[in-house]
C-alpha atoms as a PDB file:
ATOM      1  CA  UNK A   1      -6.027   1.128  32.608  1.00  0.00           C
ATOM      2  CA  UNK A   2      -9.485  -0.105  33.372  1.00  0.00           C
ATOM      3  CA  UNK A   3     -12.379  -0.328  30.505  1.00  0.00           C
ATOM      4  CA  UNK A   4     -15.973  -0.595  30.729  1.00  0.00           C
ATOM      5  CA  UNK A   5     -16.397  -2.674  28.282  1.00  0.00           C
ATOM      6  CA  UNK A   6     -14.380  -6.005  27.266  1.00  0.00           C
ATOM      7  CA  UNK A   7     -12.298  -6.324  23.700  1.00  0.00           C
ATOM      8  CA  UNK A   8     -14.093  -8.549  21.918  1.00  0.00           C
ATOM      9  CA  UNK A   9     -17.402  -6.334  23.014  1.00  0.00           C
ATOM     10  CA  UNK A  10     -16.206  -2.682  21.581  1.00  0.00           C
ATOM     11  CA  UNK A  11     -17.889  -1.954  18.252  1.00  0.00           C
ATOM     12  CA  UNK A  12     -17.208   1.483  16.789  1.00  0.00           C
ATOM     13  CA  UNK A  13     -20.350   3.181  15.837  1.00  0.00           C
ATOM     14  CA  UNK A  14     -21.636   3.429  12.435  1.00  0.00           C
ATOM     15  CA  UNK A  15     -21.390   7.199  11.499  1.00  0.00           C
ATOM     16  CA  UNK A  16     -23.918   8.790   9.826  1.00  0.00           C
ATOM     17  CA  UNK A  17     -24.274   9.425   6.104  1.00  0.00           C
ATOM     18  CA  UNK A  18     -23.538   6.663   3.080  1.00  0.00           C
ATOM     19  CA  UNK A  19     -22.151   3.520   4.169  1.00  0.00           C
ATOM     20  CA  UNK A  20     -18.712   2.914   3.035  1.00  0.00           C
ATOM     21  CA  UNK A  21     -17.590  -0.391   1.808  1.00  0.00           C
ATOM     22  CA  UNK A  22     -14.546  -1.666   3.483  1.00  0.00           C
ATOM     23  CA  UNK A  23     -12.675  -2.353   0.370  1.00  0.00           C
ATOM     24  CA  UNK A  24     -12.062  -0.020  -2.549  1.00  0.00           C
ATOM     25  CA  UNK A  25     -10.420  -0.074  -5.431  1.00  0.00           C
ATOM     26  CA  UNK A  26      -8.046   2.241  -4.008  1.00  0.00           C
ATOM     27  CA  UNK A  27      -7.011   0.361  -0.981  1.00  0.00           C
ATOM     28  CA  UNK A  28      -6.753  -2.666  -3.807  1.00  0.00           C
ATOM     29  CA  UNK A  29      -4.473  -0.601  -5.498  1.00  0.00           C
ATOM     30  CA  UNK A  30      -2.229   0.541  -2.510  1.00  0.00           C
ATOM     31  CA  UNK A  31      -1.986  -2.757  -1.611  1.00  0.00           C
ATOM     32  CA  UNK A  32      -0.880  -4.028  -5.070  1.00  0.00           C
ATOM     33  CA  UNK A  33       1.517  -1.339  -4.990  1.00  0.00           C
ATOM     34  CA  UNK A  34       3.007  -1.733  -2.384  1.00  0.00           C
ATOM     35  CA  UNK A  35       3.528  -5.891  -2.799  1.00  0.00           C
ATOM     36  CA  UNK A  36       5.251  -5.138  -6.505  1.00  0.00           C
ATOM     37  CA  UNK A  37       8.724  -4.275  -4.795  1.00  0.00           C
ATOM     38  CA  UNK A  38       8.184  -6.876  -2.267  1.00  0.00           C
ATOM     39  CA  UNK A  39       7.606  -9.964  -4.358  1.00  0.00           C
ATOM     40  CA  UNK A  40      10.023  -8.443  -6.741  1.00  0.00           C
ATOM     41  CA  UNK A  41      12.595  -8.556  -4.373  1.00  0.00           C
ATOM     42  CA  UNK A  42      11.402 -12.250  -3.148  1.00  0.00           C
ATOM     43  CA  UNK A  43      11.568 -13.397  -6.983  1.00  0.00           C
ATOM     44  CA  UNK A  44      15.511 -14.101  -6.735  1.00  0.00           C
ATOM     45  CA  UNK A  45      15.983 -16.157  -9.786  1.00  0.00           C
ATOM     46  CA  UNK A  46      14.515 -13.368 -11.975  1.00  0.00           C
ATOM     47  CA  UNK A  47      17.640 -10.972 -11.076  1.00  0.00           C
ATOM     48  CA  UNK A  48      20.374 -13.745  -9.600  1.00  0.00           C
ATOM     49  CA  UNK A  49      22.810 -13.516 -12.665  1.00  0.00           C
ATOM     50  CA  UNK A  50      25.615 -11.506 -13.643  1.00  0.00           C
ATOM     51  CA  UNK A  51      24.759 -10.209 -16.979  1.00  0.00           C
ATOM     52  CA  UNK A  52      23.961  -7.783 -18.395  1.00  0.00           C
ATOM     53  CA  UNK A  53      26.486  -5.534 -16.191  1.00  0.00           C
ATOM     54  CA  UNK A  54      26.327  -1.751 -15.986  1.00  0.00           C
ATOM     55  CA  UNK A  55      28.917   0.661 -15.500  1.00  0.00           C
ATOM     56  CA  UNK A  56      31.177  -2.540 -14.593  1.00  0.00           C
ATOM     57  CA  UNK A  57      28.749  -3.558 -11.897  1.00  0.00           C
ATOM     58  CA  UNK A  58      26.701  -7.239 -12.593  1.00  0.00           C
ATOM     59  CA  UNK A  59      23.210  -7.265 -12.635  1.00  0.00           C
ATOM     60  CA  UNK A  60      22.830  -8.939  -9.267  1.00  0.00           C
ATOM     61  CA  UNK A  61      23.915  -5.867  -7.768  1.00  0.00           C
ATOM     62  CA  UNK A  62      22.192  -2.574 -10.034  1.00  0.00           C
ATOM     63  CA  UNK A  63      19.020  -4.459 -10.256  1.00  0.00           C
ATOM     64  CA  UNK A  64      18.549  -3.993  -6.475  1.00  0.00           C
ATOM     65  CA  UNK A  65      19.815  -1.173  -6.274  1.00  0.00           C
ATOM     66  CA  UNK A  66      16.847  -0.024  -8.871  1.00  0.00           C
ATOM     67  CA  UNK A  67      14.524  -1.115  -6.921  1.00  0.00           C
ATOM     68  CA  UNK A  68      15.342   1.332  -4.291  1.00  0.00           C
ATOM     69  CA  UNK A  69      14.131   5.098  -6.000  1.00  0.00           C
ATOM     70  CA  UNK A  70      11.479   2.217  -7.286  1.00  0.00           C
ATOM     71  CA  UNK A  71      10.202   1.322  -3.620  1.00  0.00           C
ATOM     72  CA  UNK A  72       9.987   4.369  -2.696  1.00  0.00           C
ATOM     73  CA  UNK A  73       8.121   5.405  -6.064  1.00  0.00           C
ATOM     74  CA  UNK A  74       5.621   2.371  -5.165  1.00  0.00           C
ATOM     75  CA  UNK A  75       5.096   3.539  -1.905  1.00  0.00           C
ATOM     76  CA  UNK A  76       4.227   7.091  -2.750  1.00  0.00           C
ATOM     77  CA  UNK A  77       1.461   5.811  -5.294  1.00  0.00           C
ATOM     78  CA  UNK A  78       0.221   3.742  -1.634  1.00  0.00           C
ATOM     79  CA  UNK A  79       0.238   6.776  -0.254  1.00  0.00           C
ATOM     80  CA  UNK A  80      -1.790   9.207  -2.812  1.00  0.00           C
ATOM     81  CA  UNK A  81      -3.959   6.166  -2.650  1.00  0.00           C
ATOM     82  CA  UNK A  82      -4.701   5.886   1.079  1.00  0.00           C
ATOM     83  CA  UNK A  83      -5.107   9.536   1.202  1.00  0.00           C
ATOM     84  CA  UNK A  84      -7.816   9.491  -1.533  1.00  0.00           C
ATOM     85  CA  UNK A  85      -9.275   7.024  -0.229  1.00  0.00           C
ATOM     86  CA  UNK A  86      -9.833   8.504   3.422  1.00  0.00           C
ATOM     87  CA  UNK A  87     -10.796  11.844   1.937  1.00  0.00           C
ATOM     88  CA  UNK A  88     -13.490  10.312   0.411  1.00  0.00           C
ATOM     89  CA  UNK A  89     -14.729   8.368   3.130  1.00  0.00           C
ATOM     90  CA  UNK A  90     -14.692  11.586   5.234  1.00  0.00           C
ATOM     91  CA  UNK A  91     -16.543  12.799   3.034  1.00  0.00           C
ATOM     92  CA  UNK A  92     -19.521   9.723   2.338  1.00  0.00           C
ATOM     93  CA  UNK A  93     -19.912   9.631   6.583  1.00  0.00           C
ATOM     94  CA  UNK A  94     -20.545  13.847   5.682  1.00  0.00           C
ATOM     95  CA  UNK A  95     -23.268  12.602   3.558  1.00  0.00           C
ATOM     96  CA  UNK A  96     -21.358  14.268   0.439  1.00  0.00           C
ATOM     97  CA  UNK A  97     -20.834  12.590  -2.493  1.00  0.00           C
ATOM     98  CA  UNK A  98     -17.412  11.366  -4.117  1.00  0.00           C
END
């Protein structure tokens, strides 16, 4: 597909209305959220023993199984986040306030 312009040369406009800072706290929070099951996960000698069991099954095992309702949990909160976030930016190009 031909372009007018080259990559490196395409600049999206500044909209009109309040500048908006690239990073919020929001988008710090999604992204802390959503590393907390990943480096959890990464952190093997936290969770690589057998005890305490549960229900017969060794740590190893129900730990990361947890972590799956947990993930998801995580990634929700991301979500909420992001979604804030872009609501409010919509509405600072509007020239509204927060």
């Amino acid at each position: 597909m031909p372009s007018d312009h080259a990559p490196s040369e395409r600049v999206m406009p500044e909209p009109a209305g309040t500048p908006v800072p690239a990073v919020t706290p929001e988008r710090v929070l999604a992204g802390i959220a959503l590393l907390v099951p990943i480096v959890a996960m990464l952190w093997v000698s936290s969770y690589d023993k057998s005890d305490p069991a549960a229900a017969g099954m060794p740590f190893f095992y129900w730990y990361q199984l947890l972590w799956v309702p947990v993930s998801a949990v995580f990634t929700v909160a991301a979500y909420l986040l992001i979604n804030r976030d872009e609501k409010a930016r919509k509405a600072a190009r509007k020239g509204g306030a927060r």
